[in-house]
Protein backbone atom coordinates (compact mmCIF):
# COMPACT_ATOMS: atom_id res chain seq x y z
CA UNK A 1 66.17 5.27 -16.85
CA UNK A 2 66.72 2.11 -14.91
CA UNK A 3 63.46 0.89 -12.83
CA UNK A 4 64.61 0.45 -8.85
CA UNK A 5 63.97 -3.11 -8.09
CA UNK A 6 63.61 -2.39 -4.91
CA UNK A 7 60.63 0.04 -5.62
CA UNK A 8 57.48 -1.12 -4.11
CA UNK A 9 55.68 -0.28 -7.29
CA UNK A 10 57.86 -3.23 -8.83
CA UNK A 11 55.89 -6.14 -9.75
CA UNK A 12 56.43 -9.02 -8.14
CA UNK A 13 54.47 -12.09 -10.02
CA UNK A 14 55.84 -12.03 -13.28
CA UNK A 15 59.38 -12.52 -14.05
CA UNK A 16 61.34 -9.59 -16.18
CA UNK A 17 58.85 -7.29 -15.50
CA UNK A 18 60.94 -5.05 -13.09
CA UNK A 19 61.43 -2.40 -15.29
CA UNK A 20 58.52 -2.46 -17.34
CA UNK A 21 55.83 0.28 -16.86
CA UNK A 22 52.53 0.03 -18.47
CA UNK A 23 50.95 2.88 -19.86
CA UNK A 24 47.64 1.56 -21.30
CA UNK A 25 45.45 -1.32 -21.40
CA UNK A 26 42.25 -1.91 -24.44
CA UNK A 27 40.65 -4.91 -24.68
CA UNK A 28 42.97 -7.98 -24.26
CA UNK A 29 45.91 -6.18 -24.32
CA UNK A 30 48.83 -3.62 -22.35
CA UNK A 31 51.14 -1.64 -23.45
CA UNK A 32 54.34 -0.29 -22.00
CA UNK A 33 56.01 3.16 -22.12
CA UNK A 34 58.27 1.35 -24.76
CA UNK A 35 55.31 0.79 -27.26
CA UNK A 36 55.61 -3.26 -26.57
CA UNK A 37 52.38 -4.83 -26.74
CA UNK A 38 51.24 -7.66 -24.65
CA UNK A 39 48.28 -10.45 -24.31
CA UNK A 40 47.27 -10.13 -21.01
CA UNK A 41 46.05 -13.38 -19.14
CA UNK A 42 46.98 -11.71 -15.69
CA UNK A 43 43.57 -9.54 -16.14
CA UNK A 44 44.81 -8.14 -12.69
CA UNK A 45 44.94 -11.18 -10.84
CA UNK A 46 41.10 -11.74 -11.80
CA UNK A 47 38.60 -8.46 -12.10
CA UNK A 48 39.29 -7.72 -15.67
CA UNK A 49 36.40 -9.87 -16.40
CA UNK A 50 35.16 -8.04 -19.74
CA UNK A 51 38.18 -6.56 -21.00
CA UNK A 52 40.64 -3.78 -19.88
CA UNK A 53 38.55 -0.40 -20.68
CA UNK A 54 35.51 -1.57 -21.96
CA UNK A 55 32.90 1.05 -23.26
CA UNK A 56 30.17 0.46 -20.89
CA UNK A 57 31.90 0.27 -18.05
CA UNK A 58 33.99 3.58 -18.90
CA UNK A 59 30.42 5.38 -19.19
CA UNK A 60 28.93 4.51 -16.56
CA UNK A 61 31.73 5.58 -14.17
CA UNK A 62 32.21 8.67 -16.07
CA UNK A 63 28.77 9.03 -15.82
CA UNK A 64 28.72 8.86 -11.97
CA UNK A 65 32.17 10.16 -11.40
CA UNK A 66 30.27 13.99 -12.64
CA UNK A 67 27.61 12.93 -10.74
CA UNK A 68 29.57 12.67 -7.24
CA UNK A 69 30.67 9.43 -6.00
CA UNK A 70 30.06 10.06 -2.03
CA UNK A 71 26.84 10.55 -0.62
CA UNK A 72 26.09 10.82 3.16
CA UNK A 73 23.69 7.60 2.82
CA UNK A 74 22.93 5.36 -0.17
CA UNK A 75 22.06 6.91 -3.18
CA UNK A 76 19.81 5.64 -6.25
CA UNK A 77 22.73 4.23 -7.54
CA UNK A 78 23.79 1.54 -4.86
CA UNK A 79 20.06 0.61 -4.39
CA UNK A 80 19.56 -0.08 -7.85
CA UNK A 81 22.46 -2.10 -7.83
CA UNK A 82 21.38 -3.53 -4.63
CA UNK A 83 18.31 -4.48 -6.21
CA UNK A 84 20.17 -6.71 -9.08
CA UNK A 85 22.23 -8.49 -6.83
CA UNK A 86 18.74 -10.05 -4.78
CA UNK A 87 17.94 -10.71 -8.23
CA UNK A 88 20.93 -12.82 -9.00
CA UNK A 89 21.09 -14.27 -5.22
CA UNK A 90 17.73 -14.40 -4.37
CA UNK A 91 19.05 -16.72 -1.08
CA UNK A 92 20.76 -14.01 0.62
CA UNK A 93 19.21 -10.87 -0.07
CA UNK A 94 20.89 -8.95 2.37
CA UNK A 95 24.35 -7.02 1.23
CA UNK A 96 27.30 -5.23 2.99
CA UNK A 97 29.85 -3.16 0.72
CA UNK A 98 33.61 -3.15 0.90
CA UNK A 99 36.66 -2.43 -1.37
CA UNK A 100 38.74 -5.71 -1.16
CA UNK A 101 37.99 -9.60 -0.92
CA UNK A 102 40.10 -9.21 2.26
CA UNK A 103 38.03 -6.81 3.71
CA UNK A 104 34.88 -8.94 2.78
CA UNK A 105 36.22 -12.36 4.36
CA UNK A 106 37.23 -10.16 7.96
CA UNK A 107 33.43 -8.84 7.73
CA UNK A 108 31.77 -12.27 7.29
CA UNK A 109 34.05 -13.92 9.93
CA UNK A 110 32.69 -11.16 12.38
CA UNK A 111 29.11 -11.62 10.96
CA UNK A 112 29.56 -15.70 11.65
CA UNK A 113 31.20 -15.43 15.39
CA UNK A 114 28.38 -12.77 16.27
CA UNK A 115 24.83 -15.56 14.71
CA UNK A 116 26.86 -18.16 16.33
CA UNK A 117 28.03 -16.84 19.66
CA UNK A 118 31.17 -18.62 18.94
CA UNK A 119 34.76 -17.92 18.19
CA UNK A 120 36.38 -20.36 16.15
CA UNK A 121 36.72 -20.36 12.09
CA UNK A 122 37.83 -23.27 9.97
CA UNK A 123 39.42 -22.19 6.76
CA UNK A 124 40.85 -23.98 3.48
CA UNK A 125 41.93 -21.84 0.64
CA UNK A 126 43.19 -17.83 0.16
CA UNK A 127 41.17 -15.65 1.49
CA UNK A 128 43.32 -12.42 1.17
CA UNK A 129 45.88 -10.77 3.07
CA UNK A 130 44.15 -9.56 6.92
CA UNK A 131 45.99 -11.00 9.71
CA UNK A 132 44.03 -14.02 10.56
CA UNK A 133 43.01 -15.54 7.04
CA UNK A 134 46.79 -14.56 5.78
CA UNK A 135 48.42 -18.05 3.81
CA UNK A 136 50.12 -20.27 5.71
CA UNK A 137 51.77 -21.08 2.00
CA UNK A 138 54.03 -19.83 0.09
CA UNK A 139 52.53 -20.44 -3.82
CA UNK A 140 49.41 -21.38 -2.35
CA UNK A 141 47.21 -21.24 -5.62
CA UNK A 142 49.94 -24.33 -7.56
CA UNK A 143 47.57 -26.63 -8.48
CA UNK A 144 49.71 -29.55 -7.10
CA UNK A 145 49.09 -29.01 -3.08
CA UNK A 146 52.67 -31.31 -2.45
CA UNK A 147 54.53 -28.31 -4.10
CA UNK A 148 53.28 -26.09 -1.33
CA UNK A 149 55.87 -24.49 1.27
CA UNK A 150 54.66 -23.40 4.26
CA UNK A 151 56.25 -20.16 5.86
CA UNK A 152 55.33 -18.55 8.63
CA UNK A 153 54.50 -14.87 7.24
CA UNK A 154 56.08 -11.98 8.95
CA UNK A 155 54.78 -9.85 11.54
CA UNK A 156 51.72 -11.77 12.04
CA UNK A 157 52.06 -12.77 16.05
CA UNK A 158 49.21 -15.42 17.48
CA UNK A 159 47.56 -16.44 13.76
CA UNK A 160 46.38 -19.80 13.28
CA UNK A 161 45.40 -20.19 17.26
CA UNK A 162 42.46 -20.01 19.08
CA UNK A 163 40.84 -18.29 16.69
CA UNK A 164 41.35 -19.49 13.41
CA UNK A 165 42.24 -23.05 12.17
CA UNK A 166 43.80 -23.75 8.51
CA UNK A 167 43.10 -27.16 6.61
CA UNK A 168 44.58 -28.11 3.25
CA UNK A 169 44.23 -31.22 1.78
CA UNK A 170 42.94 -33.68 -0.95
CA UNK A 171 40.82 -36.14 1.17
CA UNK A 172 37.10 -34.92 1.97
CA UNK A 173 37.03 -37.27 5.09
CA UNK A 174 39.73 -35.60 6.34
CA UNK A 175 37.89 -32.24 5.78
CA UNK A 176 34.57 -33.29 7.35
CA UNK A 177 36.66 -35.01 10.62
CA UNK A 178 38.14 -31.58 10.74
CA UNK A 179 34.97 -29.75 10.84
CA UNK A 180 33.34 -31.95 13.25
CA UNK A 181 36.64 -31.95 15.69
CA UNK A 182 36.98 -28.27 15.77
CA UNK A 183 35.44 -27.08 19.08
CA UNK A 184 33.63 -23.75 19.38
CA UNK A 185 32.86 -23.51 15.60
CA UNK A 186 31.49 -20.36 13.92
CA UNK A 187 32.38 -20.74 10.12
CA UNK A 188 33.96 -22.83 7.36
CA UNK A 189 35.31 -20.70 5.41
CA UNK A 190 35.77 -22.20 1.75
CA UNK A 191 37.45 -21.05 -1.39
CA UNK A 192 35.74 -23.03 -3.97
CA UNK A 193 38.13 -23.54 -5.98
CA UNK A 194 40.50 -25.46 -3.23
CA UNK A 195 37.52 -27.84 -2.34
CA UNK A 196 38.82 -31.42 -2.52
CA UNK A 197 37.47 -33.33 -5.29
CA UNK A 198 34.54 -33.89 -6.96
CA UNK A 199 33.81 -30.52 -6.08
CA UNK A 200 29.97 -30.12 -5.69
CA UNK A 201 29.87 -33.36 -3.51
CA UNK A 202 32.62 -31.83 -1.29
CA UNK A 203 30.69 -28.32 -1.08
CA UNK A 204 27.64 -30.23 -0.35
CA UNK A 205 29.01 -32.37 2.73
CA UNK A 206 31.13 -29.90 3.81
CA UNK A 207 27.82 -27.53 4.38
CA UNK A 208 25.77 -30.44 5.84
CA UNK A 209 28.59 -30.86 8.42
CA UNK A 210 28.97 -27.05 9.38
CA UNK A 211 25.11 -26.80 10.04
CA UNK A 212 25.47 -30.44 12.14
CA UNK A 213 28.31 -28.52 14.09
CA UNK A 214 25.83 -25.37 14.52
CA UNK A 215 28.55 -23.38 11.81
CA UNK A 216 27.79 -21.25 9.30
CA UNK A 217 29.14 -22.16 5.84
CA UNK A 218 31.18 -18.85 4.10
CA UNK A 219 31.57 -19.21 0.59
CA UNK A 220 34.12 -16.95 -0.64
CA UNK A 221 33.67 -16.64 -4.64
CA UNK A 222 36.31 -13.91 -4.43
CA UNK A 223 37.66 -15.69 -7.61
CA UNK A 224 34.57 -17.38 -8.92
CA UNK A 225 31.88 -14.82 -8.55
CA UNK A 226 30.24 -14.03 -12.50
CA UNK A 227 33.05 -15.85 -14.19
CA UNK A 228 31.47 -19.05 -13.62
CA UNK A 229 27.82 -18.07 -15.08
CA UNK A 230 25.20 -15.32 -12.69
CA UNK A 231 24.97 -17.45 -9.59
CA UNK A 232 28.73 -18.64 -9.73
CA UNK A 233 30.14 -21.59 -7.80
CA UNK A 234 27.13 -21.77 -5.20
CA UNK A 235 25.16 -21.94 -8.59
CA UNK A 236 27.14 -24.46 -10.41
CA UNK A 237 27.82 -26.51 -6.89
CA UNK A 238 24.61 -26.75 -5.77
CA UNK A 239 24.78 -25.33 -2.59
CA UNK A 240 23.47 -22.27 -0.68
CA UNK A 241 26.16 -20.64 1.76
CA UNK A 242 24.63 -18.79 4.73
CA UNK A 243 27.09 -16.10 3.94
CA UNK A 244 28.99 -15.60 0.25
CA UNK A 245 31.65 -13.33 -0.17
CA UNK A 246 31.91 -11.88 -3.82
CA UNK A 247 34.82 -9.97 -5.38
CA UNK A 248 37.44 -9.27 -8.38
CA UNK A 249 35.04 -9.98 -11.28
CA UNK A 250 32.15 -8.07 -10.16
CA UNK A 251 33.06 -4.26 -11.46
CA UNK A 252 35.62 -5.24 -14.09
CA UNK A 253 39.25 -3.67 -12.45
CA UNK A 254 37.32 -1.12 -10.29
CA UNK A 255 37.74 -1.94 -6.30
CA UNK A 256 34.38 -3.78 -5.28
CA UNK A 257 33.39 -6.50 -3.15
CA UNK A 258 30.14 -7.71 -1.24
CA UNK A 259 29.14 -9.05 1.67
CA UNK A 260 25.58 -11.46 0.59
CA UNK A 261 23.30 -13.04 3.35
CA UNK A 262 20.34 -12.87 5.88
CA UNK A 263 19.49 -9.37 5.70
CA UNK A 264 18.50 -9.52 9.71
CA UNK A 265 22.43 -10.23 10.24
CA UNK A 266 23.88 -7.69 7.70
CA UNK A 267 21.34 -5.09 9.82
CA UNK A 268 23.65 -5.58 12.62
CA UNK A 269 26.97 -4.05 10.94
CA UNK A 270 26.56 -0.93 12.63
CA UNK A 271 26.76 -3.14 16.02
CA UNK A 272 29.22 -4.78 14.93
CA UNK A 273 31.76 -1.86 13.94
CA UNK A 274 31.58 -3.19 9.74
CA UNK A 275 32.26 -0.26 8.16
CA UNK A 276 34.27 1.94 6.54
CA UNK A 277 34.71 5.91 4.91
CA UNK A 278 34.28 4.28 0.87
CA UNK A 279 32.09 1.83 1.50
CA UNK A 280 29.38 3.19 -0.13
CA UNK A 281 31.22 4.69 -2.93
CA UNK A 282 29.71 4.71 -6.17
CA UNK A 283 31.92 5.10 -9.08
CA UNK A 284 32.88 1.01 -8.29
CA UNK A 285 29.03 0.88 -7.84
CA UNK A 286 28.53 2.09 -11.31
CA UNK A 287 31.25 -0.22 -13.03
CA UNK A 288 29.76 -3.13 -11.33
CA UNK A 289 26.09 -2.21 -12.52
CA UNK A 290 27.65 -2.18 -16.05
CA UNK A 291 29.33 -5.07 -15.93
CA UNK A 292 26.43 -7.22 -14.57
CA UNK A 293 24.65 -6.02 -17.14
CA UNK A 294 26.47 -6.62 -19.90
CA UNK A 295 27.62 -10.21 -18.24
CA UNK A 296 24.06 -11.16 -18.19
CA UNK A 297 23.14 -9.71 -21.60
CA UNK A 298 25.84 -11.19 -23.66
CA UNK A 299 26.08 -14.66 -21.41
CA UNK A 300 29.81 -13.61 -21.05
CA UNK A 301 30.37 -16.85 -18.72
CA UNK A 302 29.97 -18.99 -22.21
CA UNK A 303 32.28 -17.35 -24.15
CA UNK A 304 34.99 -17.22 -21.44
CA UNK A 305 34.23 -21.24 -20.84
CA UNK A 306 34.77 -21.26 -24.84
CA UNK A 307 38.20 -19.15 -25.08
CA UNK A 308 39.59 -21.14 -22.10
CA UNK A 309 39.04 -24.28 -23.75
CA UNK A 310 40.14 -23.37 -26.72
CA UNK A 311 43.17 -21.89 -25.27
CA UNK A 312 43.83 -24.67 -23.17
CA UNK A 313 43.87 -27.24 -25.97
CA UNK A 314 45.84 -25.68 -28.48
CA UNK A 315 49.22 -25.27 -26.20
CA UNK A 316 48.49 -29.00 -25.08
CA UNK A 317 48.39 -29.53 -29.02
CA UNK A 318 51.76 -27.59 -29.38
CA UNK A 319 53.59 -28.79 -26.56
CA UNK A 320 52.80 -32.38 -27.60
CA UNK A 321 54.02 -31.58 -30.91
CA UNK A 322 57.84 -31.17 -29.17
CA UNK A 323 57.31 -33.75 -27.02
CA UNK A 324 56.49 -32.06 -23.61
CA UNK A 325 53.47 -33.17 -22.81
CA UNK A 326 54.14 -35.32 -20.25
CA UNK A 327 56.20 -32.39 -18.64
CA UNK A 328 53.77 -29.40 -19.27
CA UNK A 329 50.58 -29.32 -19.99
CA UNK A 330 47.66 -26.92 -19.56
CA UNK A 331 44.92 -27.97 -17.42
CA UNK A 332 41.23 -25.93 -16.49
CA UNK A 333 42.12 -24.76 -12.34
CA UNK A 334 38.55 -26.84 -12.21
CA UNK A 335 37.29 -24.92 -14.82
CA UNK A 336 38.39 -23.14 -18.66
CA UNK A 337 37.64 -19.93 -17.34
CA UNK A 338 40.62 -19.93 -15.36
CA UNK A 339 43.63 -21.93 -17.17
CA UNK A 340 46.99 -23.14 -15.74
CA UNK A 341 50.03 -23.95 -16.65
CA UNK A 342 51.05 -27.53 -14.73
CA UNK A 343 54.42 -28.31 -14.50
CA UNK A 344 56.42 -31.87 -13.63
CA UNK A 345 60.36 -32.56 -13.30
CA UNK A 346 60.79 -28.97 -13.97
CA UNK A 347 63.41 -26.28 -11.75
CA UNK A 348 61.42 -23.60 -10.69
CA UNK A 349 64.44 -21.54 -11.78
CA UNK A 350 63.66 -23.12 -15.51
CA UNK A 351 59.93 -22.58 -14.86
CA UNK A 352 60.55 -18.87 -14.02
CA UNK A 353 63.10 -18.18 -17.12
CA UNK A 354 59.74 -19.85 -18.68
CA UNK A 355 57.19 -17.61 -18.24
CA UNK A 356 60.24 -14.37 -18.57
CA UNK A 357 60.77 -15.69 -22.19
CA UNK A 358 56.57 -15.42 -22.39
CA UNK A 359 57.00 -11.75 -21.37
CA UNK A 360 59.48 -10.80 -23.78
CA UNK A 361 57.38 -12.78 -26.44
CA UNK A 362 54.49 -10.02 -25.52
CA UNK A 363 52.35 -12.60 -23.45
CA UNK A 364 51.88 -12.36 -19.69
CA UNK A 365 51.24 -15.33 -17.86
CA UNK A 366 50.70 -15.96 -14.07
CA UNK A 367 53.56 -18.69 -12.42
CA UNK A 368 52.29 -20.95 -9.79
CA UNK A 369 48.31 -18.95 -9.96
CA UNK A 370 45.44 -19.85 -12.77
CA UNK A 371 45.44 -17.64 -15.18
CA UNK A 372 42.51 -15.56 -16.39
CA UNK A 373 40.56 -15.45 -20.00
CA UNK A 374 38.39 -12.21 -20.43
CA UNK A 375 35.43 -11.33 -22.89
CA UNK A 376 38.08 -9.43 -24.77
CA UNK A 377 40.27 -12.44 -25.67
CA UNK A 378 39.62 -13.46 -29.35
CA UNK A 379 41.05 -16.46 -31.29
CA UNK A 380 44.28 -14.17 -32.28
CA UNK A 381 45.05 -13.97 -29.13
CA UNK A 382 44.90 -17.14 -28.36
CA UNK A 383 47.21 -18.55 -31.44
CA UNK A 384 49.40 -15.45 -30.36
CA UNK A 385 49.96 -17.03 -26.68
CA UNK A 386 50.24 -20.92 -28.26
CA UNK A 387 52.69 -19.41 -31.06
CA UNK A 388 54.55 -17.42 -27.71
CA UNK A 389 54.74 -20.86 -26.21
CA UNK A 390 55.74 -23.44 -28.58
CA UNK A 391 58.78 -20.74 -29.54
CA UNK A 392 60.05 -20.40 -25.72
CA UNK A 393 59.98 -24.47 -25.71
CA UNK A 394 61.50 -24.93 -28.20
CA UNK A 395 64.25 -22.07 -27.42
CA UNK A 396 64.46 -23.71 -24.16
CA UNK A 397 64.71 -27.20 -25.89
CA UNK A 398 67.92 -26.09 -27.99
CA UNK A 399 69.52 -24.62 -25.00
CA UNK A 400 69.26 -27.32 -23.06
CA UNK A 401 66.87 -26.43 -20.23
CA UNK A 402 64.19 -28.37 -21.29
CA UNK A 403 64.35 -32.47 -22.36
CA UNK A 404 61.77 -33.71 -24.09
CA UNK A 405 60.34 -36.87 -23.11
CA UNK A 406 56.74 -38.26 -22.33
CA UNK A 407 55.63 -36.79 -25.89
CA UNK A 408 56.19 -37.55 -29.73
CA UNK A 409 58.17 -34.52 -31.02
CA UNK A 410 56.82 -33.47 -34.86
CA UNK A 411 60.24 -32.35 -36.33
């Protein structure tokens, strides 16, 4: 039976993958209903942080999931939890629950406008999909910020006005002129990873100007959170946000994300209409206990800083070896954890028939988004990917879609 294209269970990220259903995911790697295995570097855009399935995690929701995952106020569960996360962010001990990143960024936007009495938010990066922190760009996550194409997304009147102001750009200066220009200021919003460079410099100015402008600086480690080490980017940049938004990574695939900062604001969410029916929901509770736990335990920020390296310089090794260096090349999106595939003088049409020869080759690979190295990714799966990708170049070489220059080919 033919898979509908047009079915809006399709996926849409990875080419030649309309009509592949997955049935199963251990470890590293998928399967589909075909039996085809793959080497998954998707890890679901980010959460599978320890491996699809992983035994800890799978008890502890089980564990829960007999237990009841709905209680009519917080149960031993959440507080516990609670209790590890002042632990790891000792600077912003107070915590609001939600499912998404999305719903996370809306919630400290409103927590931000309500401390400052203000209105306006300053933004640079993705912050999810809600109406007014929605991408101005089309591919916004390509590490080159030229190849970005803005397009004004659909039936999303008024964004971008009086409420919310979008910057993108390479040039700190141009950042901090922005912040101090914008009138009415509540938050800067930041995704870390879109910070112009050096990064902890930028982080650190771009907070001192916020507080100058009376703003409140919103980290959002959507991305970032636990894969970076326990304290994540605020931890490796040096800085402490008045309000840091933490998602994907934190319960390994389960739907979890948290609101961090002064608990005398986050006491206000009833006030403030921040809630919702699963926010206290605890079988995502009980994956993310696990996972912390086991992150922390088994330092599983080193090993993923490790395979990501690794990774990273063996298909610059193999694509130097035919000569493509100077064309593609793998490159840390600011750090291993998260590698990418960079791309110069190439089609996008050849770039997409790229990464669909990677999929039939059993290796799935994110176009135009960093890519994502789990706990669960070993050295075979590495020289599996780097063997996946030296034979699509070269297939691509002999049929002409690829010339290779900028490199010394090995014959």
């Amino acid at each position: 039976m033919t898979r509908d294209p047009s079915h809006p269970a399709t996926p849409r990220s990875l080419p030649s993958l309309e009509e592949t259903v997955f049935t199963r995911g251990s470890g590293a790697d998928l399967w589909d209903a075909q039996g085809r295995r793959y080497t998954d570097f998707v890890c679901g855009y980010g959460p599978v942080v320890l491996g699809h399935g992983h035994p800890a995690v799978v008890e502890e929701v089980h564990r829960q999931l007999q237990a009841g995952t709905l209680y009519p106020s917080a149960g031993r569960p959440l507080r516990d939890f609670l209790d590890v996360l002042s632990g790891l962010f000792p600077e912003q001990p107070g915590a609001l629950l939600f499912k998404t990143g999305s719903e996370a960024v809306g919630a400290a936007m409103r927590l931000a406008r309500h401390r400052t009495g203000r209105d306006m938010v300053l933004r640079l990066g993705f912050h999810g999909w809600h109406d007014q922190v929605i991408s101005p760009h089309v591919n916004w996550h390509r590490f080159d910020h030229a190849e970005r194409r803005s397009v004004q997304p659909l039936a999303v009147p008024g964004i971008y006005g009086a409420a919310v102001r979008v910057w993108h750009g390479d040039e700190v200066e141009d950042l901090l002129e922005t912040v101090r220009s914008t009138r009415d200021l509540a938050a800067v919003v930041v995704d870390p990873v879109e910070l112009p460079l050096p990064l902890a410099d930028s982080a650190k100015r771009v907070l001192e100007a916020a507080h100058e402008a009376g703003a409140l600086l919103v980290l959002d480690e959507t991305k970032t959170c636990l894969r970076l080490g326990p304290g994540g980017a605020q931890e490796r940049l040096g800085v402490t946000a008045d309000v840091l938004v933490l998602g994907k990574a934190i319960a390994n695939g389960l739907p979890l994300a948290v609101v961090l900062t002064d608990p005398a604001l986050t006491a206000q969410s009833r006030r403030l209409r921040i809630r919702g029916t699963f926010s206290n929901e605890l079988a995502s509770v009980a994956a993310a206990s696990a996972t912390l736990r086991v992150l922390r335990e088994e330092k599983v920020h080193e090993r993923l800083e490790r395979t990501g390296t690794a990774l990273i310089d063996a298909v610059n090794a193999a694509l130097r070896s035919e000569g493509l260096c100077g064309r593609i090349c793998a490159v840390p999106y600011h750090w291993p954890c998260m590698p990418y595939l960079r791309f110069r003088d190439i089609a996008e049409t050849e770039r997409m028939d790229f990464y669909a020869r990677l999929v039939r080759r059993g290796v799935l690979l994110l176009p135009n988004h960093m890519n994502f190295v789990s706990a669960a990714h070993t050295d075979a799966h590495v020289e599996h990917a780097v063997r996946a990708i030296r034979a699509t170049v070269q297939d691509m070489l002999g049929d002409g879609l690829l010339e290779s220059r900028g490199g010394t080919r090995n014959e």
